[in-house]
PDB file of N, CA and C in Angstrom:
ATOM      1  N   UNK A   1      -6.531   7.323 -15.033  1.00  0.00           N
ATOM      2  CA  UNK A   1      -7.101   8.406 -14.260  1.00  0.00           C
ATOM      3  C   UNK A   1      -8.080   7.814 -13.259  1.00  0.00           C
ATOM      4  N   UNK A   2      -7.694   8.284 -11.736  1.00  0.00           N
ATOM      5  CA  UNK A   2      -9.079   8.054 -10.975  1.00  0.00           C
ATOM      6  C   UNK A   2      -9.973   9.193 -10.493  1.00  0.00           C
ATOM      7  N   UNK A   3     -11.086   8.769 -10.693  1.00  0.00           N
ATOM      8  CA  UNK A   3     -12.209   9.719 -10.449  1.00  0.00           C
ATOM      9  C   UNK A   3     -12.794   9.993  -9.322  1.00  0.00           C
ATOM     10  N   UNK A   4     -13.038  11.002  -8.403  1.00  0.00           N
ATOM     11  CA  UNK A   4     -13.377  10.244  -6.849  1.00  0.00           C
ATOM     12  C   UNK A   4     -14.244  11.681  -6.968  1.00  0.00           C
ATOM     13  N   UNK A   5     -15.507  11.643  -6.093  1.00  0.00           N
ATOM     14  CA  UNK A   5     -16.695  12.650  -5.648  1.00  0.00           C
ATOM     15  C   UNK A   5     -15.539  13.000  -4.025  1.00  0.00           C
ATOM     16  N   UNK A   6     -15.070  14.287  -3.639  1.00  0.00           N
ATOM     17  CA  UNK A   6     -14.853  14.747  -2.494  1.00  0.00           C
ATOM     18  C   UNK A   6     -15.242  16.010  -2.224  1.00  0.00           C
ATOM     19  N   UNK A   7     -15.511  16.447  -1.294  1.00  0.00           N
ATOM     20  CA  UNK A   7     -16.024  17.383  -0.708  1.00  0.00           C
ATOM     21  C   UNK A   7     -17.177  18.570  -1.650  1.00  0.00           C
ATOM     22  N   UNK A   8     -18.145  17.139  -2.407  1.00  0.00           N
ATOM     23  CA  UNK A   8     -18.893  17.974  -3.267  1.00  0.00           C
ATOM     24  C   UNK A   8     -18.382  18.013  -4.525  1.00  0.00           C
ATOM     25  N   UNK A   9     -16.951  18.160  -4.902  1.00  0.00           N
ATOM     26  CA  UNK A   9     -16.548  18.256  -6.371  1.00  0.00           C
ATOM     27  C   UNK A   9     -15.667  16.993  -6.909  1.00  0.00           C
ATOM     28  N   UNK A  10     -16.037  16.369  -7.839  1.00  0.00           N
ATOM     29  CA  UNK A  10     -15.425  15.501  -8.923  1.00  0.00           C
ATOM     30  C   UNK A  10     -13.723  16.029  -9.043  1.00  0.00           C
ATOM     31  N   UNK A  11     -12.783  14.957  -8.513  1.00  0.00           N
ATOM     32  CA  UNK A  11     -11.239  15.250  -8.453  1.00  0.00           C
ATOM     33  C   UNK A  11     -10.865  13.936  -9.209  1.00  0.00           C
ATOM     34  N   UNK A  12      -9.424  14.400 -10.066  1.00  0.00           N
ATOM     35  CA  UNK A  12      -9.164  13.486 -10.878  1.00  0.00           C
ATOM     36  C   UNK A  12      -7.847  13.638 -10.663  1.00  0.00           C
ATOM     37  N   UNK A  13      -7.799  11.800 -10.434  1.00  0.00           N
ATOM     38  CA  UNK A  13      -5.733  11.976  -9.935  1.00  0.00           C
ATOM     39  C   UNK A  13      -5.106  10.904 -10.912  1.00  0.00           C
ATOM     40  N   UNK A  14      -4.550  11.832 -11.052  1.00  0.00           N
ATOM     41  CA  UNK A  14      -3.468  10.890 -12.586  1.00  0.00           C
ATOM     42  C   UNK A  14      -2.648   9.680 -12.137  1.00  0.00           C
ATOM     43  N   UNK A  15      -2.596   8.896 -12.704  1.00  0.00           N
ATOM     44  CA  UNK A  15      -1.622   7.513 -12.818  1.00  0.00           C
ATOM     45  C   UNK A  15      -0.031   8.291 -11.707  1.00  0.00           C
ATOM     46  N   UNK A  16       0.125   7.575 -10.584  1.00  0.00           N
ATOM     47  CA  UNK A  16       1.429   7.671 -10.265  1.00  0.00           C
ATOM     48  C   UNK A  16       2.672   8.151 -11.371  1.00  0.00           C
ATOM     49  N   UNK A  17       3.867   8.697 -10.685  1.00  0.00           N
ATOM     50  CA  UNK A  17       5.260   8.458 -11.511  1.00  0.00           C
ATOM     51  C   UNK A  17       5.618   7.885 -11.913  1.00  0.00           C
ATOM     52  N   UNK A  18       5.379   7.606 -13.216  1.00  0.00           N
ATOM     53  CA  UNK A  18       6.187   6.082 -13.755  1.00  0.00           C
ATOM     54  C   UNK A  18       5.690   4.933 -13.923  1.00  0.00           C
ATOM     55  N   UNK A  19       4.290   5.147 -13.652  1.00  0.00           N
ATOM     56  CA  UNK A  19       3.621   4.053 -13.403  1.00  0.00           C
ATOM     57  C   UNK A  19       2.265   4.115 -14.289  1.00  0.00           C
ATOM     58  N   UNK A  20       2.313   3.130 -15.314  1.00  0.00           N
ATOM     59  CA  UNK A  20       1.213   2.873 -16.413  1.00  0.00           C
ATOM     60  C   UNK A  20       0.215   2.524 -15.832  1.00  0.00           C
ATOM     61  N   UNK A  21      -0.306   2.552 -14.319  1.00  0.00           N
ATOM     62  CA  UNK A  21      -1.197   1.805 -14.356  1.00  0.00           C
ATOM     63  C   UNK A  21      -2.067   2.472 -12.718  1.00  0.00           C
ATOM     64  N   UNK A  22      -3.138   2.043 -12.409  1.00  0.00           N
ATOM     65  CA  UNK A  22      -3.559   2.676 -11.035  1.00  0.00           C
ATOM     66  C   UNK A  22      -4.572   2.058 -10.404  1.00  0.00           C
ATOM     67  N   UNK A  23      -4.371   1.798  -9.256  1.00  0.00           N
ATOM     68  CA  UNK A  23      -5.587   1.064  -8.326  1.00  0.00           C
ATOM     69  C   UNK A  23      -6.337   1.770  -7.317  1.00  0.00           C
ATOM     70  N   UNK A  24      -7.750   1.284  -6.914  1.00  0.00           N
ATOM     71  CA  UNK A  24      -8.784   2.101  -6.584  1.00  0.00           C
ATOM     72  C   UNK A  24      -8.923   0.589  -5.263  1.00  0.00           C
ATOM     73  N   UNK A  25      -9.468   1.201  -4.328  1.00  0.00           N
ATOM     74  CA  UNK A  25     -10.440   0.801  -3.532  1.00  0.00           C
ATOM     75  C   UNK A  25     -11.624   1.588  -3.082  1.00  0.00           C
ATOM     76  N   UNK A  26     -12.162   1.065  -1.995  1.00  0.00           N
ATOM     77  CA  UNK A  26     -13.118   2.155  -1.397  1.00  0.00           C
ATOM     78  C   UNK A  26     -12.981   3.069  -0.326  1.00  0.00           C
ATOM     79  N   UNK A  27     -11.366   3.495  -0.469  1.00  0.00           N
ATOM     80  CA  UNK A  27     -10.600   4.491   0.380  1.00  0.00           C
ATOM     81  C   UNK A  27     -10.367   5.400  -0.841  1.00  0.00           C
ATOM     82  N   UNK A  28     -10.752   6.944  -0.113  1.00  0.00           N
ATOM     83  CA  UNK A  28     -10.604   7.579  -0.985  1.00  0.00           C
ATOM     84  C   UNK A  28      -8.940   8.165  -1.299  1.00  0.00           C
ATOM     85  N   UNK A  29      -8.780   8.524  -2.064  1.00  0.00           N
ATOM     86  CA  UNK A  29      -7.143   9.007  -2.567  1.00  0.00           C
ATOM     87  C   UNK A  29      -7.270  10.423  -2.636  1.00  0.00           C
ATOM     88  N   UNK A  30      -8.323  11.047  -3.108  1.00  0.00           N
ATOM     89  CA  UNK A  30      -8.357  12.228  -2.695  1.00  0.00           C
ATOM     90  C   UNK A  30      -7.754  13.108  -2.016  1.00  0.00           C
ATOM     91  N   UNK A  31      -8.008  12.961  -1.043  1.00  0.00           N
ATOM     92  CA  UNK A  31      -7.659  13.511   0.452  1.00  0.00           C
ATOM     93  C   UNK A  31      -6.457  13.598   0.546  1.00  0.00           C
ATOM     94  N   UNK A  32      -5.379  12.774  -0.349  1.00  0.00           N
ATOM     95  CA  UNK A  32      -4.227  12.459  -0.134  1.00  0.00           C
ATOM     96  C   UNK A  32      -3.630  13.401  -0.436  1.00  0.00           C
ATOM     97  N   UNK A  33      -2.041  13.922  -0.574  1.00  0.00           N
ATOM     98  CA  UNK A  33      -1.581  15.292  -1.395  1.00  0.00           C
ATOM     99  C   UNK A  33      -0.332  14.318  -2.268  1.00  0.00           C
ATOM    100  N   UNK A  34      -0.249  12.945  -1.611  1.00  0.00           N
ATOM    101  CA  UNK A  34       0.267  12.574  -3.027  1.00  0.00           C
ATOM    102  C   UNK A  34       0.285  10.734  -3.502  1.00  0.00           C
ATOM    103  N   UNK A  35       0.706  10.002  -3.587  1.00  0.00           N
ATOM    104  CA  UNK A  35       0.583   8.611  -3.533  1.00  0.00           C
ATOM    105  C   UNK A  35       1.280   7.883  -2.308  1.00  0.00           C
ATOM    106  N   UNK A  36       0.824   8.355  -1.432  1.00  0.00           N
ATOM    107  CA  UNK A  36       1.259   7.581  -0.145  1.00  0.00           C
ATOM    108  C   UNK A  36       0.408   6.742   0.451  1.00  0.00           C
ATOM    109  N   UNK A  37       0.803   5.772   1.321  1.00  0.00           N
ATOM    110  CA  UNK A  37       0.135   4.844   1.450  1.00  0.00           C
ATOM    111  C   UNK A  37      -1.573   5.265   2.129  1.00  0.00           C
ATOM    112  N   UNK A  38      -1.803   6.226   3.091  1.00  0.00           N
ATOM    113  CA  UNK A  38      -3.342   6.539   3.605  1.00  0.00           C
ATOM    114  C   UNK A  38      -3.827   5.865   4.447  1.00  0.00           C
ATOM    115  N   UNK A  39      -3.112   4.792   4.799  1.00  0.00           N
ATOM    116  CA  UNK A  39      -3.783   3.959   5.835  1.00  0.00           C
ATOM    117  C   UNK A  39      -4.660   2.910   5.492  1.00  0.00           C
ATOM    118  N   UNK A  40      -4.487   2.265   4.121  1.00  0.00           N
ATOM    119  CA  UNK A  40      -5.642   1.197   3.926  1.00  0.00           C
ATOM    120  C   UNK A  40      -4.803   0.382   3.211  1.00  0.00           C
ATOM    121  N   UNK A  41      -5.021  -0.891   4.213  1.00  0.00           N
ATOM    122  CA  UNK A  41      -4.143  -1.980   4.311  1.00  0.00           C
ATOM    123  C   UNK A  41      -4.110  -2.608   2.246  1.00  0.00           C
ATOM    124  N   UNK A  42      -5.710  -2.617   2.205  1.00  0.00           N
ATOM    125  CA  UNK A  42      -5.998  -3.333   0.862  1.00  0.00           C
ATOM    126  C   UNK A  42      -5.168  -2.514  -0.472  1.00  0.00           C
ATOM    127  N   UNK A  43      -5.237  -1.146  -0.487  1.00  0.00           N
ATOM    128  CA  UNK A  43      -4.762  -0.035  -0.994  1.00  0.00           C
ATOM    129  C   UNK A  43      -3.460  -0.247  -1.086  1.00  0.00           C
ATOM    130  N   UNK A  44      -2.553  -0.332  -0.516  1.00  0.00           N
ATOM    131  CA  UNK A  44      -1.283  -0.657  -0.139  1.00  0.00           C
ATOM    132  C   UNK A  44      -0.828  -1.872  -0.887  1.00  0.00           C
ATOM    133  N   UNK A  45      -1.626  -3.201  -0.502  1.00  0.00           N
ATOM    134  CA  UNK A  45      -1.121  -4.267  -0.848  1.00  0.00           C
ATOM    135  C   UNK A  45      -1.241  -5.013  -2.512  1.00  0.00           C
ATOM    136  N   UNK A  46      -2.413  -3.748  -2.909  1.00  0.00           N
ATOM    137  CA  UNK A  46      -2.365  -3.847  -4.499  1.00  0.00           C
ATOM    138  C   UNK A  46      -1.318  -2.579  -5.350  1.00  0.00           C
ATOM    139  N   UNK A  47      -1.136  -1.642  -4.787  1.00  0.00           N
ATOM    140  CA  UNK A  47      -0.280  -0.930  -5.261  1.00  0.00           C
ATOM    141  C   UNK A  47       1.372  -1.821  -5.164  1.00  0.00           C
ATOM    142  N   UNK A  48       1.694  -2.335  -3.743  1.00  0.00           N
ATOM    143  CA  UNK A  48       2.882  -2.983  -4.032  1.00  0.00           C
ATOM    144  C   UNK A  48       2.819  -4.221  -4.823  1.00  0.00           C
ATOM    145  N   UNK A  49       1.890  -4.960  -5.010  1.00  0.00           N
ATOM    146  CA  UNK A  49       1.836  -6.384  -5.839  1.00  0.00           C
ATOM    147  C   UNK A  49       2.591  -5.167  -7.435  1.00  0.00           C
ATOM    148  N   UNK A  50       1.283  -4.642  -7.879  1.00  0.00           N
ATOM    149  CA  UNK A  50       1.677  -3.905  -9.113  1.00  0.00           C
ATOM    150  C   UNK A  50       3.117  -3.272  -9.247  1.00  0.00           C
ATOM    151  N   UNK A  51       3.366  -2.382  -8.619  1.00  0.00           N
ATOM    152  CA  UNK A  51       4.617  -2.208  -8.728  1.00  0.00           C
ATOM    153  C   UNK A  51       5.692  -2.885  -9.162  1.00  0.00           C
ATOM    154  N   UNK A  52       5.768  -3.904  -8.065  1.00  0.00           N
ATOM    155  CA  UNK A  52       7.002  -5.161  -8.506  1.00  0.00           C
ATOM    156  C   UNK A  52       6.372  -5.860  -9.622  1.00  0.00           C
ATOM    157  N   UNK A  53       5.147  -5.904 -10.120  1.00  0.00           N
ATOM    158  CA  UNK A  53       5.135  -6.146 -11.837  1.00  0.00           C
ATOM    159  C   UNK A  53       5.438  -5.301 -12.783  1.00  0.00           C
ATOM    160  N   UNK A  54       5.750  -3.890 -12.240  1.00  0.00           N
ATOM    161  CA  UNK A  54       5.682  -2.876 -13.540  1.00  0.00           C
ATOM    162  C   UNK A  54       4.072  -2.569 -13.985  1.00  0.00           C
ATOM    163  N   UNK A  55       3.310  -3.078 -12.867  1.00  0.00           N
ATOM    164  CA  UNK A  55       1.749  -2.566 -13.414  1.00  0.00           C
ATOM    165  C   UNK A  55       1.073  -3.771 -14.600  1.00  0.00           C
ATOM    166  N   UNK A  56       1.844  -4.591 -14.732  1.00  0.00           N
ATOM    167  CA  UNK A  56       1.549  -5.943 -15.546  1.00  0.00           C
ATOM    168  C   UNK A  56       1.033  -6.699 -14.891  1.00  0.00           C
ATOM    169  N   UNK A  57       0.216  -7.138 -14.635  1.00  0.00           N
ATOM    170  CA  UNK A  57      -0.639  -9.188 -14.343  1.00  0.00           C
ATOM    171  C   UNK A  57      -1.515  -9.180 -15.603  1.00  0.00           C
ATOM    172  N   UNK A  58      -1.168 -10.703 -15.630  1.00  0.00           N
ATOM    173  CA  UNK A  58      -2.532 -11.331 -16.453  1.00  0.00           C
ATOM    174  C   UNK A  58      -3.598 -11.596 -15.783  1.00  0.00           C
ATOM    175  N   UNK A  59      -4.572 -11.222 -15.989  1.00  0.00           N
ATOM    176  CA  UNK A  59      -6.003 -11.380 -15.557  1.00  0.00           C
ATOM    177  C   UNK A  59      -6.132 -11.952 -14.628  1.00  0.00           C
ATOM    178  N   UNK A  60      -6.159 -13.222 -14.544  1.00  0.00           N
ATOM    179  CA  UNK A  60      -5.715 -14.432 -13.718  1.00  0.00           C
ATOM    180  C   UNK A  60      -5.708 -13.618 -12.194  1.00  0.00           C
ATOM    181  N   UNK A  61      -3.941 -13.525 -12.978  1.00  0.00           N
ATOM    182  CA  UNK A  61      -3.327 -13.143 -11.392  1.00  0.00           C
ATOM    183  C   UNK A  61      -3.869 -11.446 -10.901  1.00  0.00           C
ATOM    184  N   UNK A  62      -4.764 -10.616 -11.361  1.00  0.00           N
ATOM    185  CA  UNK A  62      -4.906  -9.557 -11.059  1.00  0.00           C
ATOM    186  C   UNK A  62      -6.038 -10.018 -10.491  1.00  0.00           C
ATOM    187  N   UNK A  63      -7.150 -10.840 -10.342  1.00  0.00           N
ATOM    188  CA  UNK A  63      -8.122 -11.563 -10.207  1.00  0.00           C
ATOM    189  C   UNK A  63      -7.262 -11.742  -8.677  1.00  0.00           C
ATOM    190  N   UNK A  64      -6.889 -13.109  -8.794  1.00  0.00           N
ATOM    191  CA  UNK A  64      -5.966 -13.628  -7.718  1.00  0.00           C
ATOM    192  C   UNK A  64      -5.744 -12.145  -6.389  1.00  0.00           C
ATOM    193  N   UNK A  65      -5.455 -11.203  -6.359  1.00  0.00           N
ATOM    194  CA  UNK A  65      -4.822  -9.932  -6.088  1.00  0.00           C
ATOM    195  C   UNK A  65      -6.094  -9.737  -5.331  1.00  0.00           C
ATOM    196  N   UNK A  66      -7.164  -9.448  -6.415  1.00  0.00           N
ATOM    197  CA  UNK A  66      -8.170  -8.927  -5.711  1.00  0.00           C
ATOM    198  C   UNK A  66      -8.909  -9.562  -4.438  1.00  0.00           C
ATOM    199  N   UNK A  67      -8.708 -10.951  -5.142  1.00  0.00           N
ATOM    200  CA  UNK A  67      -9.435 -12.061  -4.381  1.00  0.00           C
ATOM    201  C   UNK A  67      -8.405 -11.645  -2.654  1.00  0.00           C
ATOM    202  N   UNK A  68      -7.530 -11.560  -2.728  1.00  0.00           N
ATOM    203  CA  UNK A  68      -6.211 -11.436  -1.970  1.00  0.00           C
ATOM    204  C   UNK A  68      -6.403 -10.609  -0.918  1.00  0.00           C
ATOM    205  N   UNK A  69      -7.148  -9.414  -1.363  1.00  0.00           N
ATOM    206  CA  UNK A  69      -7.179  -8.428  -0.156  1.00  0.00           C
ATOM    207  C   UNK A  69      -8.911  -8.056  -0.282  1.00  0.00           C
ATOM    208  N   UNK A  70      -9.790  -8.813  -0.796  1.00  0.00           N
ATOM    209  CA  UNK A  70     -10.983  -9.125  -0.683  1.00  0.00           C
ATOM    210  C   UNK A  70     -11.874  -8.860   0.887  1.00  0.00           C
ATOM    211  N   UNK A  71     -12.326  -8.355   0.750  1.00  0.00           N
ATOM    212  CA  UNK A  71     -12.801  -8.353   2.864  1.00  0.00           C
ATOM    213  C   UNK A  71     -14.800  -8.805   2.888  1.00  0.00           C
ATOM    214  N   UNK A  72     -15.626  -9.559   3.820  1.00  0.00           N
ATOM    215  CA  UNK A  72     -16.100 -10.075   3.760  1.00  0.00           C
ATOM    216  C   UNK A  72     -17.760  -9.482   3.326  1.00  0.00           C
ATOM    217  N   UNK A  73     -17.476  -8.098   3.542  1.00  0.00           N
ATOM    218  CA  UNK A  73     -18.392  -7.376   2.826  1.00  0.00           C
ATOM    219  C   UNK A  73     -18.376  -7.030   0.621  1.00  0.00           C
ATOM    220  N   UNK A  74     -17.800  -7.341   0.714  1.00  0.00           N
ATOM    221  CA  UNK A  74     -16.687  -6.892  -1.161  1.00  0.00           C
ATOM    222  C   UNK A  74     -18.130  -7.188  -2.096  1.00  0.00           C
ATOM    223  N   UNK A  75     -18.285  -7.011  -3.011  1.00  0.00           N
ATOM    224  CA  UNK A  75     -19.478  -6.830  -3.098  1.00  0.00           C
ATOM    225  C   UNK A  75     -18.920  -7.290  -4.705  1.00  0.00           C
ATOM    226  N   UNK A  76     -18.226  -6.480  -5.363  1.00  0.00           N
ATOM    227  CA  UNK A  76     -17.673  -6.959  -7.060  1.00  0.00           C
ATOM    228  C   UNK A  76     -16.022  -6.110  -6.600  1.00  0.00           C
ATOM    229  N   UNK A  77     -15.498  -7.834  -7.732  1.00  0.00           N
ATOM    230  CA  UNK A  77     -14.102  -7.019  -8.375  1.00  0.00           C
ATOM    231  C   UNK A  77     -13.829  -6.831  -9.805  1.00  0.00           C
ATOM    232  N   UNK A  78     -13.230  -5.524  -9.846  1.00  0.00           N
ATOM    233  CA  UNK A  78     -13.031  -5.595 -11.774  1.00  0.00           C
ATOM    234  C   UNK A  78     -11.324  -5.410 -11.895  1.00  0.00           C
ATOM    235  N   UNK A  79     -11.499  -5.758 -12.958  1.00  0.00           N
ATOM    236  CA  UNK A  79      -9.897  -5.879 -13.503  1.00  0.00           C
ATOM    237  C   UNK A  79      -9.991  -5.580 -15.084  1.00  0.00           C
ATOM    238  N   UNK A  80      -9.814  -4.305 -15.229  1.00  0.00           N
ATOM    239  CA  UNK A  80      -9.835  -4.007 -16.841  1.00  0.00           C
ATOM    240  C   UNK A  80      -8.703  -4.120 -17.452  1.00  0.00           C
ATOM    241  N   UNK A  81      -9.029  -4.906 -18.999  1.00  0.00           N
ATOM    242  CA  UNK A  81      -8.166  -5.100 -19.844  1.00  0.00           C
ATOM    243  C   UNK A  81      -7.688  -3.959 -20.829  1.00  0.00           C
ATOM    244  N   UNK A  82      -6.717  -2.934 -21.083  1.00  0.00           N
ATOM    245  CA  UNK A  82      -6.983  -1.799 -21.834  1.00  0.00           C
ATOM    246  C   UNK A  82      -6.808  -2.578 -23.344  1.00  0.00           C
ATOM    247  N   UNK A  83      -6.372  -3.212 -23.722  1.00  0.00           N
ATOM    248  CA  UNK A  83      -5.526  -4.422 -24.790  1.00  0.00           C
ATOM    249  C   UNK A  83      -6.750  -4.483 -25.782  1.00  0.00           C
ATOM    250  N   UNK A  84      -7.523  -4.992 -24.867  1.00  0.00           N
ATOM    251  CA  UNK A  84      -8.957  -6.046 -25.898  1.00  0.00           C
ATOM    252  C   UNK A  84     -10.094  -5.400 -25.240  1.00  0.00           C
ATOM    253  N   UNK A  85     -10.131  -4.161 -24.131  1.00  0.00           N
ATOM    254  CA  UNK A  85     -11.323  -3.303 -24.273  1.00  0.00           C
ATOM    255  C   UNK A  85     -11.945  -4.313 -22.929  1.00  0.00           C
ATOM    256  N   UNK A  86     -11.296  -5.499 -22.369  1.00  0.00           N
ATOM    257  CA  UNK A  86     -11.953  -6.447 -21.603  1.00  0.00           C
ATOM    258  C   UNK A  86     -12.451  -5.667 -20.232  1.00  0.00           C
ATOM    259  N   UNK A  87     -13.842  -6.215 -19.848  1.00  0.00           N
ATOM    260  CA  UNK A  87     -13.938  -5.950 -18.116  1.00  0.00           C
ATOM    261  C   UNK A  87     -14.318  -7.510 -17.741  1.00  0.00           C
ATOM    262  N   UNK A  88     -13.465  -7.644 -16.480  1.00  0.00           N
ATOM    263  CA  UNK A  88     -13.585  -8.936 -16.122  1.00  0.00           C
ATOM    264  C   UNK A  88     -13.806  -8.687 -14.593  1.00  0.00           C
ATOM    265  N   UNK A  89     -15.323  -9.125 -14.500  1.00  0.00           N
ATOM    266  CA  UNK A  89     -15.969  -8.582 -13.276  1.00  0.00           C
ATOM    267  C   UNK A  89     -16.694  -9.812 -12.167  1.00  0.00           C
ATOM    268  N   UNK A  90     -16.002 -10.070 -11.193  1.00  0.00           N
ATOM    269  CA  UNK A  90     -16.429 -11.052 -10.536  1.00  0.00           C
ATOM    270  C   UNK A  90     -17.671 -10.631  -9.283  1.00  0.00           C
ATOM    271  N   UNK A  91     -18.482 -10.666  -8.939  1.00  0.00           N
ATOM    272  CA  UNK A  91     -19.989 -10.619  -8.076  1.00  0.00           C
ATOM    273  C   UNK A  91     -19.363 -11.343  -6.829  1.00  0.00           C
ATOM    274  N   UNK A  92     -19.930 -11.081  -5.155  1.00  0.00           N
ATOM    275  CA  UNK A  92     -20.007 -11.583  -4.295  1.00  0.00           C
ATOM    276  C   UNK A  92     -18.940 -12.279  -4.313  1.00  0.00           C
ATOM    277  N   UNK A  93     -17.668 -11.437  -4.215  1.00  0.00           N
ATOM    278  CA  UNK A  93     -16.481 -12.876  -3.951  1.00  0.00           C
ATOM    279  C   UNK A  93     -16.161 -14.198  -4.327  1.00  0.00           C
ATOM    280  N   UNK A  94     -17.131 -14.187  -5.499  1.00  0.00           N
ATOM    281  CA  UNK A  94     -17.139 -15.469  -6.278  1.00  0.00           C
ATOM    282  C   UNK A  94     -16.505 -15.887  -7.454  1.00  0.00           C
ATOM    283  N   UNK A  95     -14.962 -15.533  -6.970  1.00  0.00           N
ATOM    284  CA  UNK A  95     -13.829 -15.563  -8.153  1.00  0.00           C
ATOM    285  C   UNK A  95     -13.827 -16.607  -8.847  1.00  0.00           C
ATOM    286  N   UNK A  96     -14.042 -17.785  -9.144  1.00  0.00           N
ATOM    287  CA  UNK A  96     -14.052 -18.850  -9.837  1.00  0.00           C
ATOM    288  C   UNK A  96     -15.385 -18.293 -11.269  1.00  0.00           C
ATOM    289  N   UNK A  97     -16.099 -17.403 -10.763  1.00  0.00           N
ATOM    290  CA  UNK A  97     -17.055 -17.274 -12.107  1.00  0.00           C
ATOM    291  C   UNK A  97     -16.790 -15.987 -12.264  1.00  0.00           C
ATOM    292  N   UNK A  98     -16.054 -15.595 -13.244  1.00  0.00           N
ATOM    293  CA  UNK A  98     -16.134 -14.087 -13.809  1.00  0.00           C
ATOM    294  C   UNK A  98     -16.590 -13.944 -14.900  1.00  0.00           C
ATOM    295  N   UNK A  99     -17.569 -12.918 -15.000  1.00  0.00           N
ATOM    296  CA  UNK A  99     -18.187 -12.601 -16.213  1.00  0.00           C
ATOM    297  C   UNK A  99     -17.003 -11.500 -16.976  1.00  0.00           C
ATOM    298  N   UNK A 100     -16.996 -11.880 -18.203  1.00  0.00           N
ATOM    299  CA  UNK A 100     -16.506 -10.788 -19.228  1.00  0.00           C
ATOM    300  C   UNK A 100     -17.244  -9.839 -20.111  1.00  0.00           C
ATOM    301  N   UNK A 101     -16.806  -9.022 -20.455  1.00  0.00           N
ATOM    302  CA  UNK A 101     -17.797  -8.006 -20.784  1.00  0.00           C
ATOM    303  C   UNK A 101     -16.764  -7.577 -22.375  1.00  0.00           C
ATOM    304  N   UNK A 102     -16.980  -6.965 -23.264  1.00  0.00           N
ATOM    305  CA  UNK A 102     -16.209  -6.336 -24.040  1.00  0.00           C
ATOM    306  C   UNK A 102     -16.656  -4.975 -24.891  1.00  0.00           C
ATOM    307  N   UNK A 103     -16.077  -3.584 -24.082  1.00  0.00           N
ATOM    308  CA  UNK A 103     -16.422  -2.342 -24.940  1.00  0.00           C
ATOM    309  C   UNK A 103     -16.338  -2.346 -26.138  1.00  0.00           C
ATOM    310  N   UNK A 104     -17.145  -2.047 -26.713  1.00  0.00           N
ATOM    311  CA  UNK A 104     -17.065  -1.868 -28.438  1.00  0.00           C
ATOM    312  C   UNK A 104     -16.498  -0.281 -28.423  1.00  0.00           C
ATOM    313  N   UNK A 105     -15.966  -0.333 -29.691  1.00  0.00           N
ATOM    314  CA  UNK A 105     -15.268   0.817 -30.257  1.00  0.00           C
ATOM    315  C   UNK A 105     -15.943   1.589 -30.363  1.00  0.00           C
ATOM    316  N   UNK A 106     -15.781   3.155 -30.494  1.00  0.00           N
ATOM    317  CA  UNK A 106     -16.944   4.327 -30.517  1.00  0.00           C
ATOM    318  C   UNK A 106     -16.455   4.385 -32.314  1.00  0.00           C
ATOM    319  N   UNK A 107     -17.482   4.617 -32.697  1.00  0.00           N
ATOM    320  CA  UNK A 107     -17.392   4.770 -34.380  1.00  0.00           C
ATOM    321  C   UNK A 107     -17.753   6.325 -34.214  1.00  0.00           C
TER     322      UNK A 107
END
């Protein structure tokens, strides 16, 4: 599920057709009326990487991805693990050091 603030109210757009999985930039999707591309190059070029995986990379290469369409302002990338609860969050474009993080279970 993505979560986006538009026009004042909290909108929530479900995972594509068929597709286990969903990517965010800082273009909103909102606005959209359905999963079409919107005009943002970065948006585009992680939805098609995923696709032709089936929504699968290993970390690594989802890392790699981000780094990929990265632009010189980018500030953090995350790449969550749903598997092992992982967030693997890289600072200032500085993909070689990613910090990991790991959600604990709600008891």
């Amino acid at each position: 599920m993505l979560v986006e603030l538009y026009d004042g109210e909290m909108k929530l757009i479900c995972s594509p057709v068929g597709a286990p999985w969903h990517a965010a930039t800082n273009h909103l999707r909102a606005p959209l009326d359905d999963d079409s591309s919107g005009g943002c190059w970065r948006y585009d070029a992680v939805r098609t990487r995923l696709a032709a995986s089936r929504g699968s990379l290993a970390i690594v290469d989802g890392m790699d991805l981000l780094a990929d369409v990265a632009q010189e302002n980018t500030q953090w990338s995350v790449v969550y693990n749903l598997n092992d609860r992982g967030v693997h969050v890289v600072m200032g474009r500085s993909y070689p050091r990613t910090h990991v993080f790991h959600l604990e279970e709600e008891r």
